[in-house]
PDB file of N, CA and C in Angstrom:
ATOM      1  N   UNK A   1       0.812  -1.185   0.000  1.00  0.00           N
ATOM      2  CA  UNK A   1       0.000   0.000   0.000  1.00  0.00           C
ATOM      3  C   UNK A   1       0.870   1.269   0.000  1.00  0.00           C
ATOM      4  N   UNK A   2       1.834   0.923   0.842  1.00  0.00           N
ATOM      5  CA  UNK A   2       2.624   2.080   0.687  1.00  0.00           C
ATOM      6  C   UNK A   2       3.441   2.691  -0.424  1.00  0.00           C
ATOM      7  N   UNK A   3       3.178   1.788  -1.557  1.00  0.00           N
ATOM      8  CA  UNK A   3       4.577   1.291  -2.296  1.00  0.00           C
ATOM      9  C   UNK A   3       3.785   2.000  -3.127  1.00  0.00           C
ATOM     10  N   UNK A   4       2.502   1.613  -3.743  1.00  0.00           N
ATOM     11  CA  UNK A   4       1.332   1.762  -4.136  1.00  0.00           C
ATOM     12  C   UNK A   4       1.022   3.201  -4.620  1.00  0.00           C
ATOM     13  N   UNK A   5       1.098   4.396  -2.961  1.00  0.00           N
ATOM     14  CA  UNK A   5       0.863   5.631  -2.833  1.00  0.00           C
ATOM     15  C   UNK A   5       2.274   6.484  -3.666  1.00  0.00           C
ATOM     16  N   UNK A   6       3.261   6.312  -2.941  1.00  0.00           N
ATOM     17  CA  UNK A   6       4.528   6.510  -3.636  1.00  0.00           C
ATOM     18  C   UNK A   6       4.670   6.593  -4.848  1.00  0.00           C
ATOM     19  N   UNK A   7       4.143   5.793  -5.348  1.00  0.00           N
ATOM     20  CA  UNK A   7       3.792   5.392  -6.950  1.00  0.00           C
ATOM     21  C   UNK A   7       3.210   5.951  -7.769  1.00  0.00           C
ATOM     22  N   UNK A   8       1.757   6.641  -6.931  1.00  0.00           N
ATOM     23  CA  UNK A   8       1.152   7.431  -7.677  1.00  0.00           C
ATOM     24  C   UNK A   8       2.099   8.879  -7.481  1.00  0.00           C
ATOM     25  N   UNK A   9       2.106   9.245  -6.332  1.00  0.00           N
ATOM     26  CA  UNK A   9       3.014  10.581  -6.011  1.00  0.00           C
ATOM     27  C   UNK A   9       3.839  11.007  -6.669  1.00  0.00           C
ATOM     28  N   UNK A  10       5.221   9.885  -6.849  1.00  0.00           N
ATOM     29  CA  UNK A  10       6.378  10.446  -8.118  1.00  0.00           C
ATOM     30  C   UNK A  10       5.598  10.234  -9.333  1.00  0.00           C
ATOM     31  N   UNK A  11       4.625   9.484  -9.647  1.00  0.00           N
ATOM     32  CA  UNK A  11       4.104   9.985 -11.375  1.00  0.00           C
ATOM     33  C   UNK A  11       3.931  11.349 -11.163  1.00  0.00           C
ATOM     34  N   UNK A  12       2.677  12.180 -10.077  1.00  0.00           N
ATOM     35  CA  UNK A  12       2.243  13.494 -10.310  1.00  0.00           C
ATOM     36  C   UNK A  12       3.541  14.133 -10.638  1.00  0.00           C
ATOM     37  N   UNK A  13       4.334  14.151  -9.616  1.00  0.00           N
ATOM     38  CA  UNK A  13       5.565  14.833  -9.526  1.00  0.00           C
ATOM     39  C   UNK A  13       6.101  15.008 -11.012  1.00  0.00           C
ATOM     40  N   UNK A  14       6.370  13.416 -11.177  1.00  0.00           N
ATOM     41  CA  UNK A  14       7.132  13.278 -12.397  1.00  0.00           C
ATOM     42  C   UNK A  14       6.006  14.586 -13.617  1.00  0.00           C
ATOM     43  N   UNK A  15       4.903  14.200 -13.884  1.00  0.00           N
ATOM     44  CA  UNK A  15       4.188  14.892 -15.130  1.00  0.00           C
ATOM     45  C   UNK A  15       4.049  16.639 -14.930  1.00  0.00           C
ATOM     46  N   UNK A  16       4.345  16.808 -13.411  1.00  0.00           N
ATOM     47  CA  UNK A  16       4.178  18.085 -13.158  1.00  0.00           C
ATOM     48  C   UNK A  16       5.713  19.009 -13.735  1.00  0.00           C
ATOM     49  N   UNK A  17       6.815  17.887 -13.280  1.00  0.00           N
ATOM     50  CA  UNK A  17       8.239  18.495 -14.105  1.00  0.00           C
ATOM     51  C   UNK A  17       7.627  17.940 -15.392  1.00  0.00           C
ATOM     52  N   UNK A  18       7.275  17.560 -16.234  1.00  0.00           N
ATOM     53  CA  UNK A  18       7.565  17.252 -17.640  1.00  0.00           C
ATOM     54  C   UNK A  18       6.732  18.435 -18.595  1.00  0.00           C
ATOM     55  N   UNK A  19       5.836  18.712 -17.818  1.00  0.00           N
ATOM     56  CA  UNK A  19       4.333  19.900 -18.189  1.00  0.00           C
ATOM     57  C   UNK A  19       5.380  20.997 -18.188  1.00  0.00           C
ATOM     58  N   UNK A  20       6.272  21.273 -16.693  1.00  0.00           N
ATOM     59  CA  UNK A  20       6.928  22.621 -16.645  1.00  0.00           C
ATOM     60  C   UNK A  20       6.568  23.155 -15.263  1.00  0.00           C
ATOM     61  N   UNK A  21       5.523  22.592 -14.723  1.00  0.00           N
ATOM     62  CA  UNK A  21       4.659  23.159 -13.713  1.00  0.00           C
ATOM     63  C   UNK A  21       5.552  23.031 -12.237  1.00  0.00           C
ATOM     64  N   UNK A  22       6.224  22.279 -12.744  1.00  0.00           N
ATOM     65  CA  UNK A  22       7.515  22.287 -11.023  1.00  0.00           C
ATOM     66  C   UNK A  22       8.817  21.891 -11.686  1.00  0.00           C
ATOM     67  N   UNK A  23       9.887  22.278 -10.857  1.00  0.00           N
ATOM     68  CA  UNK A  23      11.600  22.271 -11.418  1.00  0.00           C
ATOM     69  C   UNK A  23      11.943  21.798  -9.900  1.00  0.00           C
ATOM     70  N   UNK A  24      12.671  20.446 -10.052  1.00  0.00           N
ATOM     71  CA  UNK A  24      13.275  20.152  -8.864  1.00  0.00           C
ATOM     72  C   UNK A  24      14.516  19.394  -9.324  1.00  0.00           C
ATOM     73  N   UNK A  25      15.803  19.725  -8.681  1.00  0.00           N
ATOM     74  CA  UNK A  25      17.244  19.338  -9.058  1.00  0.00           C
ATOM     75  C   UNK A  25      17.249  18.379  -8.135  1.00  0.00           C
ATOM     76  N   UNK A  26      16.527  17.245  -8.109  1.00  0.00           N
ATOM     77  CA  UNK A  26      16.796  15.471  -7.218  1.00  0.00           C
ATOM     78  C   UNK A  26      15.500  14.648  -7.371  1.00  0.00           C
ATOM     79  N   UNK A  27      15.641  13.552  -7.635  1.00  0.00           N
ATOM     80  CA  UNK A  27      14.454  12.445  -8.072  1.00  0.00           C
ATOM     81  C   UNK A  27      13.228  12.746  -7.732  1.00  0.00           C
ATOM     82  N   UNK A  28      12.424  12.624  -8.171  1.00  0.00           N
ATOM     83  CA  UNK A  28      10.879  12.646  -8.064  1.00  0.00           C
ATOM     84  C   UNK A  28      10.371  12.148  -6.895  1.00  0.00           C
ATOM     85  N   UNK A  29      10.917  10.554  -6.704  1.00  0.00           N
ATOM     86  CA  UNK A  29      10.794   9.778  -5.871  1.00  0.00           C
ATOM     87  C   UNK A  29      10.892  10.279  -4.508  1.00  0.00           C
ATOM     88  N   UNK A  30      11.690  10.878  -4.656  1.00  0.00           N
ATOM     89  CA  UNK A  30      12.121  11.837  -2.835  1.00  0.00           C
ATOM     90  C   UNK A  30      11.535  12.435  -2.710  1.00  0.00           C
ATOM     91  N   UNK A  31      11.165  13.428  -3.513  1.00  0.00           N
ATOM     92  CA  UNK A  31       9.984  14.117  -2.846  1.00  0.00           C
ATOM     93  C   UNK A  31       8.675  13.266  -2.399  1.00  0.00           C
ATOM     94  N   UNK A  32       8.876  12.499  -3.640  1.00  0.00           N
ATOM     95  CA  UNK A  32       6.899  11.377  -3.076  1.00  0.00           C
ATOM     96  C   UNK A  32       7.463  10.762  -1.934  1.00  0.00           C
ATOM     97  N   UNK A  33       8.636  10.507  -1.797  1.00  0.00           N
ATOM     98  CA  UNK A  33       8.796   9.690   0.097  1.00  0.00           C
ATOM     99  C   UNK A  33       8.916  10.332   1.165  1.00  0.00           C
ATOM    100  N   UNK A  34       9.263  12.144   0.910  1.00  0.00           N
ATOM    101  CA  UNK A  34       8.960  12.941   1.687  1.00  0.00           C
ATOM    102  C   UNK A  34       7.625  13.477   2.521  1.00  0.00           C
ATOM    103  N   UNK A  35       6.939  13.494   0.523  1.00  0.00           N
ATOM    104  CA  UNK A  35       5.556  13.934   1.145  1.00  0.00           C
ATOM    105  C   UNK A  35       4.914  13.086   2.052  1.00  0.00           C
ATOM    106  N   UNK A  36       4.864  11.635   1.603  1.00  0.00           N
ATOM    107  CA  UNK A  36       3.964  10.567   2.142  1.00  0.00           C
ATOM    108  C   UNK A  36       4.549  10.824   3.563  1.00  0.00           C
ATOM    109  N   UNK A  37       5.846  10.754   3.871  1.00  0.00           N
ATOM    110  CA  UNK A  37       6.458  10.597   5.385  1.00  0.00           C
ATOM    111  C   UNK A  37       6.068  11.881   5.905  1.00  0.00           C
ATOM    112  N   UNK A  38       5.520  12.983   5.329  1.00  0.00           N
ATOM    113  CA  UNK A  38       5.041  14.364   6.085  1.00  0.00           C
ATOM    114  C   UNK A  38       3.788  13.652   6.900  1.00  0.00           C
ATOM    115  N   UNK A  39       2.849  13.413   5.462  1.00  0.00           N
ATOM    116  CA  UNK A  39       1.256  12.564   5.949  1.00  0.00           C
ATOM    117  C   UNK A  39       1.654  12.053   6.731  1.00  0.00           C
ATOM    118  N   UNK A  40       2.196  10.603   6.546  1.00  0.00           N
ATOM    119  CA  UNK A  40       2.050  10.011   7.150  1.00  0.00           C
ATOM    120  C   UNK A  40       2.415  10.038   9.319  1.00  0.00           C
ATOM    121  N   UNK A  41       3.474  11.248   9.438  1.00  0.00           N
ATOM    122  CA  UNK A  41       3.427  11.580  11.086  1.00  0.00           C
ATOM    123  C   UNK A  41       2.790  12.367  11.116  1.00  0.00           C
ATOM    124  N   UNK A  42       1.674  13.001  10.364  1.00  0.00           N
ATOM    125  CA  UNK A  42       0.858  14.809  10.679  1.00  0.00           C
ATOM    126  C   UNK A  42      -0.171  13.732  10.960  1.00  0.00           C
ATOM    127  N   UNK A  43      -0.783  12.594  10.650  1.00  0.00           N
ATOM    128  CA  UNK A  43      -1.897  11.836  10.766  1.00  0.00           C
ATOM    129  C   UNK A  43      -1.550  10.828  12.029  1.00  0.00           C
ATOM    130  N   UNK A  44      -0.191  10.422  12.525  1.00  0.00           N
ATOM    131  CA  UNK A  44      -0.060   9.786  13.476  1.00  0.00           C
ATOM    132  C   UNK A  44       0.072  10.775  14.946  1.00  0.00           C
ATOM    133  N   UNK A  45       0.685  11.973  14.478  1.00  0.00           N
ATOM    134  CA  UNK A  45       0.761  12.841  15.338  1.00  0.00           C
ATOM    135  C   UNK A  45      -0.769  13.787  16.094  1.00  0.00           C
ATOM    136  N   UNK A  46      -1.715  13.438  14.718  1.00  0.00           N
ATOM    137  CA  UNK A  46      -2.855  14.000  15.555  1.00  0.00           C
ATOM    138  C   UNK A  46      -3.621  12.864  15.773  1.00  0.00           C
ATOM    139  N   UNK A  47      -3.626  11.740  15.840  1.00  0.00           N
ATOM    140  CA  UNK A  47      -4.001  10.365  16.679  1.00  0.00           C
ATOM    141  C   UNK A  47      -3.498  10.453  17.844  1.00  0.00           C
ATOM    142  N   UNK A  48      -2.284  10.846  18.050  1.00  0.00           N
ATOM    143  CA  UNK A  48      -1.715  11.150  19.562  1.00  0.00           C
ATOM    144  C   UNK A  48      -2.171  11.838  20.363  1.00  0.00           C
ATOM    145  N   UNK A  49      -2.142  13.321  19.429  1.00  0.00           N
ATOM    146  CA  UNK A  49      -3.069  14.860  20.396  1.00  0.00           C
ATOM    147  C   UNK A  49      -4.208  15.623  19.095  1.00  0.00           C
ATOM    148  N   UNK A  50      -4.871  15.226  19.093  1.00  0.00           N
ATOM    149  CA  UNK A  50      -6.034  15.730  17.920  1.00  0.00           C
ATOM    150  C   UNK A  50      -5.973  17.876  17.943  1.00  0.00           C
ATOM    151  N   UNK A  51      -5.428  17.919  19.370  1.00  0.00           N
ATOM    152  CA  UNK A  51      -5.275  19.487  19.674  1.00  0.00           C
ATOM    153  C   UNK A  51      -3.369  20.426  19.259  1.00  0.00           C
ATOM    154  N   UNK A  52      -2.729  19.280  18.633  1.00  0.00           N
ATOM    155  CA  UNK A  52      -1.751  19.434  18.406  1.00  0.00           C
ATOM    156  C   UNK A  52      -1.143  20.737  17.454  1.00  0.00           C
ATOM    157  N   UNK A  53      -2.504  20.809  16.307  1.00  0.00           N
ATOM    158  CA  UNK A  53      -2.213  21.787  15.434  1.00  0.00           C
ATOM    159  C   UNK A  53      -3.503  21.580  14.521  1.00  0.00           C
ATOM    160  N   UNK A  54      -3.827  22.767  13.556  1.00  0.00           N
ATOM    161  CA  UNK A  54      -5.128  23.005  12.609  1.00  0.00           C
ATOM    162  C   UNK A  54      -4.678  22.186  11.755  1.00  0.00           C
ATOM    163  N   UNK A  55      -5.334  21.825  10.805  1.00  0.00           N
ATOM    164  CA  UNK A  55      -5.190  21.246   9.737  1.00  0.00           C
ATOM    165  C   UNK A  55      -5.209  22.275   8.438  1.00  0.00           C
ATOM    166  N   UNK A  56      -6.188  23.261   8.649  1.00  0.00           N
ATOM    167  CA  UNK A  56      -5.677  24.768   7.597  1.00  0.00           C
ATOM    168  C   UNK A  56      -4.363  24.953   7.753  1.00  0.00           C
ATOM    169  N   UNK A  57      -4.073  25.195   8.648  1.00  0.00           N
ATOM    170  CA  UNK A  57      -2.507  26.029   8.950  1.00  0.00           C
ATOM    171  C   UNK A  57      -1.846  24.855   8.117  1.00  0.00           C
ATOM    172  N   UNK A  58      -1.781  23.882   8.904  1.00  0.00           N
ATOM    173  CA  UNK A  58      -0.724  22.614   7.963  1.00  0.00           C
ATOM    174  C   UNK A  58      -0.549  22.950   6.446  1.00  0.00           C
ATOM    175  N   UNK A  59      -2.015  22.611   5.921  1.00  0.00           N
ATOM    176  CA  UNK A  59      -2.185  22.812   4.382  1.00  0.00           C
ATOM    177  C   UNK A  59      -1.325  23.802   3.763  1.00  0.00           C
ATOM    178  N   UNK A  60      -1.710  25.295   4.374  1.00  0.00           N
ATOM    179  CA  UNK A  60      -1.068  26.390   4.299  1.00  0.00           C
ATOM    180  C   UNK A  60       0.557  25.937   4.055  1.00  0.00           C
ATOM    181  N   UNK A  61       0.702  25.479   5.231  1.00  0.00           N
ATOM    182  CA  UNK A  61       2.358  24.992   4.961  1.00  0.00           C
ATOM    183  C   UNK A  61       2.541  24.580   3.927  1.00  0.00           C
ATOM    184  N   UNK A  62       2.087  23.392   3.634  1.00  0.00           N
ATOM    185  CA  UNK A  62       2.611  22.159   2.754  1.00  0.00           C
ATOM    186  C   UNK A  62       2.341  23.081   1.679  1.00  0.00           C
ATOM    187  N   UNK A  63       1.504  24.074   0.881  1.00  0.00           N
ATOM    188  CA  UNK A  63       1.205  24.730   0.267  1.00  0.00           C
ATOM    189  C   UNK A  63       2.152  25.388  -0.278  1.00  0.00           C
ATOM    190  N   UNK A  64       3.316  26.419   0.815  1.00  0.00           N
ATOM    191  CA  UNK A  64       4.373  27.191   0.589  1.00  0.00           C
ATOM    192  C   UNK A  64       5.472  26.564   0.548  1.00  0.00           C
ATOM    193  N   UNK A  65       5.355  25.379   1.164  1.00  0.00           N
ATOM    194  CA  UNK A  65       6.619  24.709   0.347  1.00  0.00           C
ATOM    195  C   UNK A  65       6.667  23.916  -0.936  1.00  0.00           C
ATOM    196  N   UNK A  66       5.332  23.418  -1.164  1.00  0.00           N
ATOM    197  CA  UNK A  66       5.524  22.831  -2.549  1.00  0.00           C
ATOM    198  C   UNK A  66       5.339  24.343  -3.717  1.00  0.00           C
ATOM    199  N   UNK A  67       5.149  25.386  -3.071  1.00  0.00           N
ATOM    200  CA  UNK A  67       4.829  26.509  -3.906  1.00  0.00           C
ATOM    201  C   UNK A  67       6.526  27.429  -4.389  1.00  0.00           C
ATOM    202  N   UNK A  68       7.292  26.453  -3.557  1.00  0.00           N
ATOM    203  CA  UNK A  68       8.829  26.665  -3.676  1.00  0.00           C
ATOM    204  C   UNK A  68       9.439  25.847  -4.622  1.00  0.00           C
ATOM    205  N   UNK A  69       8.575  24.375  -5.184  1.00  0.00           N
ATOM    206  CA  UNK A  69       9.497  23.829  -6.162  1.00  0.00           C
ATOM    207  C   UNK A  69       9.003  24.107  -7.304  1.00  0.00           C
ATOM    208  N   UNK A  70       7.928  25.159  -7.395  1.00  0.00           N
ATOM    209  CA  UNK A  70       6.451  25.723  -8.672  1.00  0.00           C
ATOM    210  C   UNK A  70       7.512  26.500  -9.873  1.00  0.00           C
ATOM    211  N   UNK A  71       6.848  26.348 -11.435  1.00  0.00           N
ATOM    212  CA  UNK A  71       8.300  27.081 -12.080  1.00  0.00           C
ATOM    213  C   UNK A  71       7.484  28.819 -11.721  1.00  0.00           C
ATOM    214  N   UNK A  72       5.758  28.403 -11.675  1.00  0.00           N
ATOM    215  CA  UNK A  72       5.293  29.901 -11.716  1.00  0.00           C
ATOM    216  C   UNK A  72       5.091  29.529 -10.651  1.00  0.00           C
ATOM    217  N   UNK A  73       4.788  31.128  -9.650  1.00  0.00           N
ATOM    218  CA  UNK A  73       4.726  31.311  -8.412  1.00  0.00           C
ATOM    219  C   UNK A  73       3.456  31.576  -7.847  1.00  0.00           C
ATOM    220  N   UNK A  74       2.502  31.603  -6.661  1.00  0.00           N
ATOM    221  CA  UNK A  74       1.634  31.252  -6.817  1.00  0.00           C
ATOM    222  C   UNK A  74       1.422  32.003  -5.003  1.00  0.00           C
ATOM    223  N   UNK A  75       1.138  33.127  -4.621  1.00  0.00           N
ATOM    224  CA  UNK A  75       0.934  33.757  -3.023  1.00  0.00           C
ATOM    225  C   UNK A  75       0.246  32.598  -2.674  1.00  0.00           C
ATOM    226  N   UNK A  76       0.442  33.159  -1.224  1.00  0.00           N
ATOM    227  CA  UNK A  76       0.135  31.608  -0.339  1.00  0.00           C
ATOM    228  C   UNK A  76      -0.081  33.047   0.946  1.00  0.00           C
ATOM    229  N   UNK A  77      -1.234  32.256   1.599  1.00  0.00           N
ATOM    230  CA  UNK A  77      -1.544  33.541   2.208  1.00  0.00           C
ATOM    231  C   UNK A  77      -1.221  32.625   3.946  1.00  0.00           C
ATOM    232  N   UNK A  78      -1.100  33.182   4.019  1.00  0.00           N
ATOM    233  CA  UNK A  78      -0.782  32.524   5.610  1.00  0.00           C
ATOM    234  C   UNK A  78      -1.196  33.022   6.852  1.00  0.00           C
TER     235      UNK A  78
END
């Protein structure tokens, strides 16, 4: 399953560099094992403390940083 998710992730990745729509200087793959490993402790971490942090705010995050590997740029309001 995990292998699975990953899988789909570096395709987006991958078609999003091939379109133009993101520029990243290291494998696709890393980022899809990054992202999933973000999910995957932001979802174990609020199983732990559900009061830990918003889930807007998060988004927001994950937002401005994938809005850092974008070729066009894209405000991110925070």
């Amino acid at each position: 399953m995990v292998a699975e998710r990953q899988r789909v992730l570096r395709e987006w990745v991958e078609e999003a560099v091939t379109i133009g729509e993101m520029s990243i200087d290291f494998p696709p793959n890393a980022l899809a094992a990054l992202l999933l490993a973000i999910s995957d402790g932001l979802v174990l971490h609020y199983a732990l403390d559900p009061h830990a942090f918003r889930w807007g705010k998060i988004s927001k995050a994950v937002d401005g940083m994938l809005d850092g590997f974008a070729t066009q740029r894209h405000p991110v309001n925070v």
